[in-house]
C-alpha atoms as a PDB file:
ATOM      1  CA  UNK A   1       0.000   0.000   0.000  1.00  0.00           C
ATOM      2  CA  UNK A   2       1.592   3.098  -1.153  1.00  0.00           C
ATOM      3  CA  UNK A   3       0.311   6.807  -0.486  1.00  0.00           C
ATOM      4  CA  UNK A   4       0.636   9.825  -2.916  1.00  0.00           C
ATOM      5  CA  UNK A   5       2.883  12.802  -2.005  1.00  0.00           C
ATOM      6  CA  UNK A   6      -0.471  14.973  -1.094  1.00  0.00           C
ATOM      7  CA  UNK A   7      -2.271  12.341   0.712  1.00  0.00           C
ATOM      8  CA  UNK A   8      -4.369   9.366  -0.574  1.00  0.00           C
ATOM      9  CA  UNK A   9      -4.185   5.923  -2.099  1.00  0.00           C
ATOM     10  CA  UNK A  10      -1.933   5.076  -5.060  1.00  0.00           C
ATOM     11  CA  UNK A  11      -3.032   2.407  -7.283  1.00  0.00           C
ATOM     12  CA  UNK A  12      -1.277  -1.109  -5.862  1.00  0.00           C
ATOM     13  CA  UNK A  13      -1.553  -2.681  -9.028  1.00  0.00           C
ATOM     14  CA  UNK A  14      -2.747  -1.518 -12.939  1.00  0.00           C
ATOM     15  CA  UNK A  15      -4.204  -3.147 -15.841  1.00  0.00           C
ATOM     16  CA  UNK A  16      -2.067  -1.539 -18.500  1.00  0.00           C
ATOM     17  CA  UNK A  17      -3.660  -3.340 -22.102  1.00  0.00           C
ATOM     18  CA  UNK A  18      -4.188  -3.943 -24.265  1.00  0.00           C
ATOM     19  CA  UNK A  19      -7.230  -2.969 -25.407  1.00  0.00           C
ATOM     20  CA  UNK A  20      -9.549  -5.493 -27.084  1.00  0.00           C
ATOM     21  CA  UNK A  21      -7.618  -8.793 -25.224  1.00  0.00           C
ATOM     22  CA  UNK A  22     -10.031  -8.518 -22.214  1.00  0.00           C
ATOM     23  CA  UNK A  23      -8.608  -5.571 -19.969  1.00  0.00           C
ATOM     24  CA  UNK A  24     -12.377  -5.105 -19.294  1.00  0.00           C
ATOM     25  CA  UNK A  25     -13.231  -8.280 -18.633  1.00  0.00           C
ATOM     26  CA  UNK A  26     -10.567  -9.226 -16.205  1.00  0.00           C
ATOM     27  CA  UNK A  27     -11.278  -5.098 -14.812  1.00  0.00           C
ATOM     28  CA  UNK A  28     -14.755  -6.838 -14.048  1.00  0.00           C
ATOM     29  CA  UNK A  29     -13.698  -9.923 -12.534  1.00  0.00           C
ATOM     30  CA  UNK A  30     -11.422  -8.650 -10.151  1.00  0.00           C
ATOM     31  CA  UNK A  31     -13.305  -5.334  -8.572  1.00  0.00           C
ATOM     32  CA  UNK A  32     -15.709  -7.961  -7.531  1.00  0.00           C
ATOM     33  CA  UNK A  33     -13.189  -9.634  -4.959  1.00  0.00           C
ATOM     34  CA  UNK A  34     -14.153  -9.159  -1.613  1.00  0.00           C
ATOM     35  CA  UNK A  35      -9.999  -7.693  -0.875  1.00  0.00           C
ATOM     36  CA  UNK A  36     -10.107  -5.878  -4.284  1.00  0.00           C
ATOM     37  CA  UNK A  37     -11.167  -1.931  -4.747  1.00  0.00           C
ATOM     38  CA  UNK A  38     -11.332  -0.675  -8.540  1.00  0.00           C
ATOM     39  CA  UNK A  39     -12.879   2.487  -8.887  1.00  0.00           C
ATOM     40  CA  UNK A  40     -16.470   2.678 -11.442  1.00  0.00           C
ATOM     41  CA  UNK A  41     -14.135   5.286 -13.885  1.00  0.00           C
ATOM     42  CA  UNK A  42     -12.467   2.609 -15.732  1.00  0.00           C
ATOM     43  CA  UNK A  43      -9.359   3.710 -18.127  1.00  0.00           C
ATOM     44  CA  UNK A  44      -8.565   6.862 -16.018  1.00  0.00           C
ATOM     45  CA  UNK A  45      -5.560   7.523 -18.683  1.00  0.00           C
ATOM     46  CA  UNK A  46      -4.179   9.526 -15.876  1.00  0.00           C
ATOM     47  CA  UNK A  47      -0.313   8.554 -16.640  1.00  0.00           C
ATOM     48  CA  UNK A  48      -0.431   7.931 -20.555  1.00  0.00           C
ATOM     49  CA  UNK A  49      -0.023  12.046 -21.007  1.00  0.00           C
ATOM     50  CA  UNK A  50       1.602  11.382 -24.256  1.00  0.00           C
ATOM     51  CA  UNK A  51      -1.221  10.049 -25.661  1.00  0.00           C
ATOM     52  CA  UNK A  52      -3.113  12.229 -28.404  1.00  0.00           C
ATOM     53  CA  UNK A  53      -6.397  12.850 -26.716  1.00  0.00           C
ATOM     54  CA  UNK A  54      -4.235  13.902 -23.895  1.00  0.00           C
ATOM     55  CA  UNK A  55      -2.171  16.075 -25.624  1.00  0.00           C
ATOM     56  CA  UNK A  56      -5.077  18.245 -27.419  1.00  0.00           C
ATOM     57  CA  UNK A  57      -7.291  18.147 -24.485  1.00  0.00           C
ATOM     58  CA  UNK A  58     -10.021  15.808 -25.798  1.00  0.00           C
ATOM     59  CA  UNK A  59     -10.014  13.614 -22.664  1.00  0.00           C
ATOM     60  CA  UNK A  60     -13.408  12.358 -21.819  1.00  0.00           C
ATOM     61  CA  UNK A  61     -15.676  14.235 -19.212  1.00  0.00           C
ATOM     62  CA  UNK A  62     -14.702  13.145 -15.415  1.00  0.00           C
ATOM     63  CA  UNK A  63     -11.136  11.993 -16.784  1.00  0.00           C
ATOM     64  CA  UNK A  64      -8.691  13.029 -13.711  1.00  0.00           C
ATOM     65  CA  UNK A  65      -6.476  15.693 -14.598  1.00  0.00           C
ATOM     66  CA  UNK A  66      -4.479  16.075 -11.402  1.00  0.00           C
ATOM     67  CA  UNK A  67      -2.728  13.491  -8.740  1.00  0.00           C
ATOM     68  CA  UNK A  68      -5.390  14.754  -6.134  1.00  0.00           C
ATOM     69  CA  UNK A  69      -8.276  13.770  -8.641  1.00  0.00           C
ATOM     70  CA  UNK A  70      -6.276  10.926  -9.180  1.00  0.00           C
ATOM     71  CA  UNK A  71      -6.101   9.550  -5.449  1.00  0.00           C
ATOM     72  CA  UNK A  72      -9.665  10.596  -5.199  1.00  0.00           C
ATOM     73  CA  UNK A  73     -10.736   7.680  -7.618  1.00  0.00           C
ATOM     74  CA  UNK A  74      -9.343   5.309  -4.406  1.00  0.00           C
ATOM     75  CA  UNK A  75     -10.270   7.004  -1.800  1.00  0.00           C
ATOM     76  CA  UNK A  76     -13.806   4.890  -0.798  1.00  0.00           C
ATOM     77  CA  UNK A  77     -11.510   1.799  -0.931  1.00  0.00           C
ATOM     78  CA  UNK A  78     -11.486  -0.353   2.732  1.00  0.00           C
ATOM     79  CA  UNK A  79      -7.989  -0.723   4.731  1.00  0.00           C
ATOM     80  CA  UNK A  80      -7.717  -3.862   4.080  1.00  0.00           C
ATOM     81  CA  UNK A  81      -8.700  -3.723   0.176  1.00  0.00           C
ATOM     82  CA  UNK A  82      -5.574  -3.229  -2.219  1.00  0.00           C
ATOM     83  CA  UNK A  83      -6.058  -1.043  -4.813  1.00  0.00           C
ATOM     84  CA  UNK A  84      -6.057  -0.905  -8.873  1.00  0.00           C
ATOM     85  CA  UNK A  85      -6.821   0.639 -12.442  1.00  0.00           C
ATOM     86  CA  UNK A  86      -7.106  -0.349 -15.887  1.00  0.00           C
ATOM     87  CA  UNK A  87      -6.049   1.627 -18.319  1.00  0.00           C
ATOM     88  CA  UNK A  88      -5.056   0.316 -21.405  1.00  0.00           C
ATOM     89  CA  UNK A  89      -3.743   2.832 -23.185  1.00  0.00           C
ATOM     90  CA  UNK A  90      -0.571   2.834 -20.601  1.00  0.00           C
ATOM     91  CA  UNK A  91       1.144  -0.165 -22.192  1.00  0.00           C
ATOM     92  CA  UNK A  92       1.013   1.675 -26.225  1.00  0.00           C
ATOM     93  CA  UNK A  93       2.092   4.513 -23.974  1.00  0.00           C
ATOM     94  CA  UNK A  94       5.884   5.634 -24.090  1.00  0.00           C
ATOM     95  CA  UNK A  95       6.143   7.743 -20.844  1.00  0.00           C
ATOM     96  CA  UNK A  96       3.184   5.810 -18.669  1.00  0.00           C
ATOM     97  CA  UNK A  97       5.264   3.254 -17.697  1.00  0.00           C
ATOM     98  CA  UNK A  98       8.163   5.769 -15.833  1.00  0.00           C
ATOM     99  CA  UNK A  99       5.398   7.702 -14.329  1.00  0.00           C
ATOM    100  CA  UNK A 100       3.963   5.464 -12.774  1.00  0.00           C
ATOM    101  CA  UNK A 101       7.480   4.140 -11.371  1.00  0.00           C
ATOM    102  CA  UNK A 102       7.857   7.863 -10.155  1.00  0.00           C
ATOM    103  CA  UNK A 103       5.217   7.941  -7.732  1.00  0.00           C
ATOM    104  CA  UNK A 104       4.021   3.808  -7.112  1.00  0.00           C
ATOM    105  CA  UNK A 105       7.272   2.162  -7.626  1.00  0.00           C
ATOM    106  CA  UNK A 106       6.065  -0.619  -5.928  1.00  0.00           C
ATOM    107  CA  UNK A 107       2.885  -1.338  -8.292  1.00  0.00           C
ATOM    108  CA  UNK A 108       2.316  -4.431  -9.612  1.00  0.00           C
ATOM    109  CA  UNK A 109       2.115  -4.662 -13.147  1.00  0.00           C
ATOM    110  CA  UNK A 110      -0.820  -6.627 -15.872  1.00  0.00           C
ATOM    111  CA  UNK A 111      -0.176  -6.664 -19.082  1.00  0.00           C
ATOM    112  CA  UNK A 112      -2.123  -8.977 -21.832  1.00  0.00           C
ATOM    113  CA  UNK A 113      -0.759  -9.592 -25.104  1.00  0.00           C
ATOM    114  CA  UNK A 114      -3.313 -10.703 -28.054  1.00  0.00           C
ATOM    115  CA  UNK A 115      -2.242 -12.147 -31.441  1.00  0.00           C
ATOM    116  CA  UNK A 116      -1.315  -8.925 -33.625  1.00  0.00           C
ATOM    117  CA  UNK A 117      -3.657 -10.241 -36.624  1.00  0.00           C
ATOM    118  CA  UNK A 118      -6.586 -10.514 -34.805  1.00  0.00           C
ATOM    119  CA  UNK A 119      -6.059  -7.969 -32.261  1.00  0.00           C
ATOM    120  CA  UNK A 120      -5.620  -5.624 -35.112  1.00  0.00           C
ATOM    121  CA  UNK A 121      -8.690  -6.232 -36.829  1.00  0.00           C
ATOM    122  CA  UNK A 122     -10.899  -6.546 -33.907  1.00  0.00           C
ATOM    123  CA  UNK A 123      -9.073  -3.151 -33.038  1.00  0.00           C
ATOM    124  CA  UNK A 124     -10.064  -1.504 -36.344  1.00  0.00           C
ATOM    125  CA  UNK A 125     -13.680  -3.114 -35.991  1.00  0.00           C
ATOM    126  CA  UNK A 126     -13.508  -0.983 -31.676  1.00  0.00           C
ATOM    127  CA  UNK A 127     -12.531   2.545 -33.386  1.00  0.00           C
ATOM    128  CA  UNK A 128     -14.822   2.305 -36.510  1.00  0.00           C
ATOM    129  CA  UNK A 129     -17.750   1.524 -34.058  1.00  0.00           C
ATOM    130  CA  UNK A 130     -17.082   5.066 -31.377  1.00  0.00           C
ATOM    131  CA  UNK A 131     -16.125   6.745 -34.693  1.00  0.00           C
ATOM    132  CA  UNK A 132     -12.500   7.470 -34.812  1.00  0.00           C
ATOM    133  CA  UNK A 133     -11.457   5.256 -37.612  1.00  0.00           C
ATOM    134  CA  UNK A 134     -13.766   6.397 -40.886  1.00  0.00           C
ATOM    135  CA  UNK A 135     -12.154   3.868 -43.237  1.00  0.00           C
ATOM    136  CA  UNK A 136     -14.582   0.584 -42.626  1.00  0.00           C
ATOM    137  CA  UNK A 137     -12.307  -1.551 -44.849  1.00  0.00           C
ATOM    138  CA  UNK A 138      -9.731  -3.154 -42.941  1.00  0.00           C
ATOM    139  CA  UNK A 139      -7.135  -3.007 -45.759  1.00  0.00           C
ATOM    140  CA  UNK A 140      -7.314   0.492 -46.445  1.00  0.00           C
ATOM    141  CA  UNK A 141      -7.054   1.436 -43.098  1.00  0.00           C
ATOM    142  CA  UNK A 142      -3.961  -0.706 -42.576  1.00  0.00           C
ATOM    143  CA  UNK A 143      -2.556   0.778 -46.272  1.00  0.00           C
ATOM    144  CA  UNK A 144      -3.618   4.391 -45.244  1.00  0.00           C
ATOM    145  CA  UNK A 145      -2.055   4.577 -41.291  1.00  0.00           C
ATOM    146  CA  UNK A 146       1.303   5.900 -42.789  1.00  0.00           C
ATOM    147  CA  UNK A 147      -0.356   8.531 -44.278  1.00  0.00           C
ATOM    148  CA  UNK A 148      -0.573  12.195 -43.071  1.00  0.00           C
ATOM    149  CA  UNK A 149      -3.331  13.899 -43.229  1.00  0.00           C
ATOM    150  CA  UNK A 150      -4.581  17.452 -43.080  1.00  0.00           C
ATOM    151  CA  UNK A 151      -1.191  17.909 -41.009  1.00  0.00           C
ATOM    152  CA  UNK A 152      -1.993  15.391 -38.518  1.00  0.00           C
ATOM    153  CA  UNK A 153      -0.698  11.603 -38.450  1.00  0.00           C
ATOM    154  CA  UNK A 154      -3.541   8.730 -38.672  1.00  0.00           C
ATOM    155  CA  UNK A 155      -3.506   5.726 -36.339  1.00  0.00           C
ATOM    156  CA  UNK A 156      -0.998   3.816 -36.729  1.00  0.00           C
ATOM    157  CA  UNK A 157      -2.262   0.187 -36.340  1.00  0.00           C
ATOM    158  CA  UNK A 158       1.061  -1.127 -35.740  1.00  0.00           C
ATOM    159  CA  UNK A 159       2.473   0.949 -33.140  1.00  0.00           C
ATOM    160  CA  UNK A 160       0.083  -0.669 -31.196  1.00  0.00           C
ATOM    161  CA  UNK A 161       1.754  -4.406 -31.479  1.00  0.00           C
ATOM    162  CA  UNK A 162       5.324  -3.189 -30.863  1.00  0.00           C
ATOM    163  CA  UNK A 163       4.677  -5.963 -27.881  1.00  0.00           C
ATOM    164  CA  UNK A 164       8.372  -6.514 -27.119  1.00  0.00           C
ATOM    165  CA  UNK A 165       9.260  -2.717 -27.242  1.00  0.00           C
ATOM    166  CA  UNK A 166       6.397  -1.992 -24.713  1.00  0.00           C
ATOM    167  CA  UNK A 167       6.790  -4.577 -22.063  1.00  0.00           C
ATOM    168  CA  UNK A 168      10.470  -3.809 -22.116  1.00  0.00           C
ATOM    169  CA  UNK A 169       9.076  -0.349 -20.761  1.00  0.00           C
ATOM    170  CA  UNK A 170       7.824  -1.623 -17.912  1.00  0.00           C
ATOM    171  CA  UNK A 171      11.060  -4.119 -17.263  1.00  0.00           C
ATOM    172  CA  UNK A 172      12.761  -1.137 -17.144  1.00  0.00           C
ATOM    173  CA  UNK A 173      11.139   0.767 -14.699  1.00  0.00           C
ATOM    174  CA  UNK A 174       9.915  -2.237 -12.132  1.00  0.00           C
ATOM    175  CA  UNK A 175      11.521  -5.367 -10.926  1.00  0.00           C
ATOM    176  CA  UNK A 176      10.356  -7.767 -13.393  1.00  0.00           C
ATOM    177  CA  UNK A 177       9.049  -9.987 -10.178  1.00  0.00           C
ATOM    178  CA  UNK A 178       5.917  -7.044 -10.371  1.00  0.00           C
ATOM    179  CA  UNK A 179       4.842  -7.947 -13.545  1.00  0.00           C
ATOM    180  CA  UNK A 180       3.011 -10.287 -14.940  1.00  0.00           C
ATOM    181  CA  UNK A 181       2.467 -10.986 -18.638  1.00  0.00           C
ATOM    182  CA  UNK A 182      -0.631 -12.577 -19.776  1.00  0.00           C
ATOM    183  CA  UNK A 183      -1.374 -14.324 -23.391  1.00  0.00           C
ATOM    184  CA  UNK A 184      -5.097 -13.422 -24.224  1.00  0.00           C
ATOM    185  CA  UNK A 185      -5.336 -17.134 -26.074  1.00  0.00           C
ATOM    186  CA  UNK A 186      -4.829 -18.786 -21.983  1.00  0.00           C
ATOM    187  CA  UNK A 187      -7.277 -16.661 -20.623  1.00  0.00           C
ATOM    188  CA  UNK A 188      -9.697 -17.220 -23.268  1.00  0.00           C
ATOM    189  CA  UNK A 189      -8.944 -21.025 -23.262  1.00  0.00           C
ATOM    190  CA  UNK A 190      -8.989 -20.756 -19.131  1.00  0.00           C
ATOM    191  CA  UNK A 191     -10.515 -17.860 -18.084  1.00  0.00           C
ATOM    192  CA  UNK A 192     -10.709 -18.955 -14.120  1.00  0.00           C
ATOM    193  CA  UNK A 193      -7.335 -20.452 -14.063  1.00  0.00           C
ATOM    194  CA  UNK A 194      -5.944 -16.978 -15.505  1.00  0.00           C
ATOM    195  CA  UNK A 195      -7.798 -15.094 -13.131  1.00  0.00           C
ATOM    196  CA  UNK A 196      -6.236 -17.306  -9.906  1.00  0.00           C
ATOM    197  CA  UNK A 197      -3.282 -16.617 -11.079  1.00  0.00           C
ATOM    198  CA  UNK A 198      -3.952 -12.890 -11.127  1.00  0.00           C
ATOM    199  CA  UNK A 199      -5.248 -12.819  -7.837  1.00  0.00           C
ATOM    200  CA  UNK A 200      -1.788 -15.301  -6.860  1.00  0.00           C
ATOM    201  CA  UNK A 201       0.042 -12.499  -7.968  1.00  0.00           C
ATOM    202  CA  UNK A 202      -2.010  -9.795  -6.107  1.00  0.00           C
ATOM    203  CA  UNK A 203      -1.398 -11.914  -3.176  1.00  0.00           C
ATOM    204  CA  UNK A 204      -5.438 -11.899  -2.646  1.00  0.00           C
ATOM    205  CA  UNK A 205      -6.860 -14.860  -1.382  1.00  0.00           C
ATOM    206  CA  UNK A 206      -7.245 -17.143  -4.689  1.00  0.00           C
ATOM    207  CA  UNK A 207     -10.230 -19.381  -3.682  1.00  0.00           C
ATOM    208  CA  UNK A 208     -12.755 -16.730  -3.616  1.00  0.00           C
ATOM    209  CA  UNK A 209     -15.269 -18.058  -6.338  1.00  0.00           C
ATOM    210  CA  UNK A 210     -14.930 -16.506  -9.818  1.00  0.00           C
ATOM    211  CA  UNK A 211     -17.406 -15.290 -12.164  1.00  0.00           C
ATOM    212  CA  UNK A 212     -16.330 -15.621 -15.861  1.00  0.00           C
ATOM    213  CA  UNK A 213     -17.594 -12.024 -17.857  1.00  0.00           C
ATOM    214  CA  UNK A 214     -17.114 -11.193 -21.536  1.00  0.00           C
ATOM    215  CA  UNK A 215     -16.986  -7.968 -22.472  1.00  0.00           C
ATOM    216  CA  UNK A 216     -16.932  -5.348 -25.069  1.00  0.00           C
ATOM    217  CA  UNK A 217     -17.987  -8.179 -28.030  1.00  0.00           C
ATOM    218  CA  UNK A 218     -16.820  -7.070 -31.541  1.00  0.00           C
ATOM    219  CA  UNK A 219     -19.612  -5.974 -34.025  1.00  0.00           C
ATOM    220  CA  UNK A 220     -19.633  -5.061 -37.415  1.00  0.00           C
ATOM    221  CA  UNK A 221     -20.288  -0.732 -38.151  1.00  0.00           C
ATOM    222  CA  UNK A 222     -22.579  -0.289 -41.383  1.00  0.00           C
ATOM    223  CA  UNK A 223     -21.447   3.062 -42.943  1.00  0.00           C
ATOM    224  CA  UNK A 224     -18.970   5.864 -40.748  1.00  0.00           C
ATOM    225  CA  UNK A 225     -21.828   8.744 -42.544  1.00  0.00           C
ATOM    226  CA  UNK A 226     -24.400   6.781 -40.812  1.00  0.00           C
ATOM    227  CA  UNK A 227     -22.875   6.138 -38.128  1.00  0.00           C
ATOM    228  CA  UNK A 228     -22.404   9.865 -37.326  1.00  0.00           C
ATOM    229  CA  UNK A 229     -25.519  10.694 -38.391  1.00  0.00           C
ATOM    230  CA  UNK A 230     -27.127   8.632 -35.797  1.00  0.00           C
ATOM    231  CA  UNK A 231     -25.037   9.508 -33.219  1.00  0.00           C
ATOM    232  CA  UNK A 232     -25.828  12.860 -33.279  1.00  0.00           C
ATOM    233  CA  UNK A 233     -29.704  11.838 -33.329  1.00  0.00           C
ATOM    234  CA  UNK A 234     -29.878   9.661 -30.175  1.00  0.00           C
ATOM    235  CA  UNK A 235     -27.593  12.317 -28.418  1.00  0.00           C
ATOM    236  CA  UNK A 236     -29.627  14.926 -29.200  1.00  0.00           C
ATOM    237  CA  UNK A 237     -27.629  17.312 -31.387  1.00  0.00           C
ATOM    238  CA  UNK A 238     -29.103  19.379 -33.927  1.00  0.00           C
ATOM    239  CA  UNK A 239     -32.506  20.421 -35.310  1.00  0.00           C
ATOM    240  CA  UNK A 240     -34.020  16.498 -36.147  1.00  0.00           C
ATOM    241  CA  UNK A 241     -31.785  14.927 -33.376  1.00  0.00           C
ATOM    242  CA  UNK A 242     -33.379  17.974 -30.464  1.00  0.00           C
ATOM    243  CA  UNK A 243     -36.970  17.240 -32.297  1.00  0.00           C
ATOM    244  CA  UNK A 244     -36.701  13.611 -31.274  1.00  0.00           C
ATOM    245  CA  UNK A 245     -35.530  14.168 -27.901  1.00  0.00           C
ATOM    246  CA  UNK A 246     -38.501  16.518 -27.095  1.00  0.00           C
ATOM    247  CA  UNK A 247     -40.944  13.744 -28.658  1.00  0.00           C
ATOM    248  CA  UNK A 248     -39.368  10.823 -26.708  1.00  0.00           C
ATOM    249  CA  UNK A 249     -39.315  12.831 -23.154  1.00  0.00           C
ATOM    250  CA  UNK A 250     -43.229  13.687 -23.656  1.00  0.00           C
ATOM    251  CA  UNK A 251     -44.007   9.943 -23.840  1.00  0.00           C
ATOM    252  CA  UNK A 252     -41.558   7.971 -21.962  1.00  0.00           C
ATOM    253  CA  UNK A 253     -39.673   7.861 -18.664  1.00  0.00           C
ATOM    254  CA  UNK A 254     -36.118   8.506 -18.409  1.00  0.00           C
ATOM    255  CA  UNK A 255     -35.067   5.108 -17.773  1.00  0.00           C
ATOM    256  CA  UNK A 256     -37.047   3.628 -20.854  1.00  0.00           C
ATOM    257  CA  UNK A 257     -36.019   6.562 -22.813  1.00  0.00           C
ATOM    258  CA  UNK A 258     -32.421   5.992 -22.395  1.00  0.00           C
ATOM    259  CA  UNK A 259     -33.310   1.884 -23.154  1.00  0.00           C
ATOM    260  CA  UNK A 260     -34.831   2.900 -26.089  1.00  0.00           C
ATOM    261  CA  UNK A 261     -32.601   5.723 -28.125  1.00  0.00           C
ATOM    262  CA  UNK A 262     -29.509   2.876 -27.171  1.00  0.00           C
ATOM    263  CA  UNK A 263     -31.339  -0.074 -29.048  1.00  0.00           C
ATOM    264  CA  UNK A 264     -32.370   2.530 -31.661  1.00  0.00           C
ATOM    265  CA  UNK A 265     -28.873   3.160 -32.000  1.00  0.00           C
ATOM    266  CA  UNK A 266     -27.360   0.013 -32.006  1.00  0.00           C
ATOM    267  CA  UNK A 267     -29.981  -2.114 -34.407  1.00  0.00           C
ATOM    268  CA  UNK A 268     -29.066   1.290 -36.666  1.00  0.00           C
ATOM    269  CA  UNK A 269     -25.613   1.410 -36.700  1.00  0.00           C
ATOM    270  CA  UNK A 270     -24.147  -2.291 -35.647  1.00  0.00           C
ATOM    271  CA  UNK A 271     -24.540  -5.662 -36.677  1.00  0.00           C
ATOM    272  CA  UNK A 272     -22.462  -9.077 -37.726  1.00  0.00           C
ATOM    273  CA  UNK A 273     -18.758  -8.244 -38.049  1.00  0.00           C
ATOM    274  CA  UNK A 274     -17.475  -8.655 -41.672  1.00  0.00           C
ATOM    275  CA  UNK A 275     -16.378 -12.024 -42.373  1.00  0.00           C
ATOM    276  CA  UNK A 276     -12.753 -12.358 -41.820  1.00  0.00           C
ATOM    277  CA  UNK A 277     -10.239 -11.957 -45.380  1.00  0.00           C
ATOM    278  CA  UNK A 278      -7.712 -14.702 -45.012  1.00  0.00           C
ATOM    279  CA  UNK A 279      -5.265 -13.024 -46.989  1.00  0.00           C
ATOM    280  CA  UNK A 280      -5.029 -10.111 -45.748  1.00  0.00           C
ATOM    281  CA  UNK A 281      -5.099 -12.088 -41.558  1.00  0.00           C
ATOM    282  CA  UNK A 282      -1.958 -13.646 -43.697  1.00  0.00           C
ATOM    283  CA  UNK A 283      -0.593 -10.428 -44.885  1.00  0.00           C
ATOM    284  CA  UNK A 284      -0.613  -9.233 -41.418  1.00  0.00           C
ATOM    285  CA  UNK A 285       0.819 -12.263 -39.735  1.00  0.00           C
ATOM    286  CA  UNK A 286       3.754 -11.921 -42.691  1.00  0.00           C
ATOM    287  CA  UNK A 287       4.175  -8.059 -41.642  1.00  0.00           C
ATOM    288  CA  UNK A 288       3.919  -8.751 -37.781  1.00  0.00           C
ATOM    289  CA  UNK A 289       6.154 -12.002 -37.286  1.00  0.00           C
ATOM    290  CA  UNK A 290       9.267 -10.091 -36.276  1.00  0.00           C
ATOM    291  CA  UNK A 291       6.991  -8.729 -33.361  1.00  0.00           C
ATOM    292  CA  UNK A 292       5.666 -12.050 -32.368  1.00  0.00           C
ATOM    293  CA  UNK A 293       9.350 -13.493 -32.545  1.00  0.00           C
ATOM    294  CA  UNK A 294      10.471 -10.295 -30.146  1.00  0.00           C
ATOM    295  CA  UNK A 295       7.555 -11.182 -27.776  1.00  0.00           C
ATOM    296  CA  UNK A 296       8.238 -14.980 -27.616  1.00  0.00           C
ATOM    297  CA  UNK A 297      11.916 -14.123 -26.950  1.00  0.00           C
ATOM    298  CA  UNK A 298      11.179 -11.858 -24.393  1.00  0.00           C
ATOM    299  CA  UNK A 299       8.936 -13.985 -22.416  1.00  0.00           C
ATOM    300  CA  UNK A 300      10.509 -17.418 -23.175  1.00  0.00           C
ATOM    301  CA  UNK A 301       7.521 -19.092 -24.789  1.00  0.00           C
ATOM    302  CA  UNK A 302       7.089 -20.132 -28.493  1.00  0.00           C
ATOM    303  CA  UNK A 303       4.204 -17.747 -29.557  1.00  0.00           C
ATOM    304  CA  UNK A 304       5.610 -18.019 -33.261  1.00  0.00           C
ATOM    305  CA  UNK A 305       3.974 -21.757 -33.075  1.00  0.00           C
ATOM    306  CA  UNK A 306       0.866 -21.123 -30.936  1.00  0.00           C
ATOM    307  CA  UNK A 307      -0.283 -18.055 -32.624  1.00  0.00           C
ATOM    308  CA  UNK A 308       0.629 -20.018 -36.487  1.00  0.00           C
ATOM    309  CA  UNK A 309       3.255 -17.434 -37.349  1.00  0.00           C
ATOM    310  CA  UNK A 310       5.946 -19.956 -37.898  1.00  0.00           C
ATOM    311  CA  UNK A 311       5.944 -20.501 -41.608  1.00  0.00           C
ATOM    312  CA  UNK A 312       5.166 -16.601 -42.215  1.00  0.00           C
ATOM    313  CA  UNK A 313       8.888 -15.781 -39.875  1.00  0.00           C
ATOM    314  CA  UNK A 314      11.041 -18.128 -42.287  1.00  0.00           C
END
């Protein structure tokens, strides 16, 4: 249990990614053990200040900004709870990791590490659904993420499987005893087993029953116009979307209103993800076996073989 330089909690342990390899799941799991406080703000970003939304001030609303907002996300934790985040965007980050060292050197460290191929396009299937990747086509996007546009760099899809390059962050700034590496294919194949080991590491108790959650399932977007379009309805913005709001709050309760602008929005927008292109899942696995090999390395396990990158890295 470590406390911050102007008084409260600092986190015991963090979640650092990736995203889409069941941070949110595992988020879930654990802030349900009894000796376990996670605060309801998940991905508080807080030390990933390099990041671009941080950088241009487009954080979310109720994102902490300061290290007392910070400590305030622990402070209705018990004594005898440890404490922890999940924030995803930490492990992509380049300075997170020697933050965090600055002020809880003795955190414990999660990090989960998905197949690049898949994580990639269930990735590009995440942003197209909130709206920050346009291009719906997979390819494209991948094609189009060294390209600069309007004076501003697109997402690069690969700088978020550097895997190697980001753990080694981590290595550097913690004793490699406080953190643990995860492979998303274990803790799909396992998910209880994966999540004892967690709490072995957290030095919780381990036989407190476990509930197995998925979250965050990947779904198909059906056109980025539309999808903005609607967006703008169900929140209310301009002339039709304010006109709809009016006429929905004269009829219905807030509760059913709210129930029924979301499945408006969703049976709109979302359905079945695209089926998956082969060749281009073999493209990738060609481009990314270098990173796999890293990772493998790194960790001493053969991830070339169990994620079927071995012909693709000869």
């Amino acid at each position: 249990m470590s406390d911050s330089p102007t008084g409260g909690r600092l986190p015991d342990f963090l979640i650092v990614g990736h995203h889409k390899s069941g941070t949110t799941a595992l988020y879930e799991m654990l802030r349900r053990h009894p000796q376990i406080f996670m605060p309801e703000l998940k991905e508080p970003q807080y030390f990933a200040t390099d990041m671009p939304a941080r950088l241009a001030g487009e954080t979310r609303p109720g994102l902490p900004t300061t290290l007392e907002q910070y400590v305030a996300l622990f402070a209705p934790a018990g004594p005898d709870q440890i404490v922890g985040e999940a924030s995803p965007q930490y492990l992509r980050s380049e300075t997170a990791a020697g933050e965090i060292a600055a002020v809880a050197p003795g955190a414990k460290i999660i990090a989960i590490f998905r197949e690049p191929a898949s994580f990639v396009r269930s990735l590009h299937l995440q942003l197209a659904q909130s709206g920050t990747e346009t291009e719906l086509d997979l390819r494209r996007a991948v094609e189009n993420e060294r390209v600069e546009r309007a004076g501003r760099t697109r997402l690069r899809y690969s700088d978020h499987v550097r895997y190697a390059e980001q753990l080694q962050r981590y290595e550097d700034a913690f004793p490699r005893e406080q953190i643990l590496a995860l492979i998303y294919d274990d803790y799909r194949a396992d998910n209880e087993a994966t999540v004892r080991k967690v709490l072995a590491f957290l030095g919780v108790d381990e036989a407190v029953p476990v509930q197995a959650i998925q979250s965050n399932p990947t779904v198909g977007t059906r056109a980025s116009g539309l999808n903005r379009a609607v967006k703008a309805v169900t929140a209310g913005e301009g002339r039709a979307g304010k006109a709809l709001n009016r006429t929905i709050k004269s009829v219905l309760p807030q509760s059913a209103r709210r129930r029924a602008l979301r499945t408006t929005h969703d049976r709109l927008l979302y359905g079945e993800p695209p089926p998956v292109d082969e060749q281009l899942m073999a493209e990738l696995r060609e481009r990314y076996a270098g990173e796999v090999d890293a990772l493998g390395r790194h960790i001493d396990r053969d991830l070339l073989d169990l994620w079927g990158y071995a012909p693709a890295a000869r």
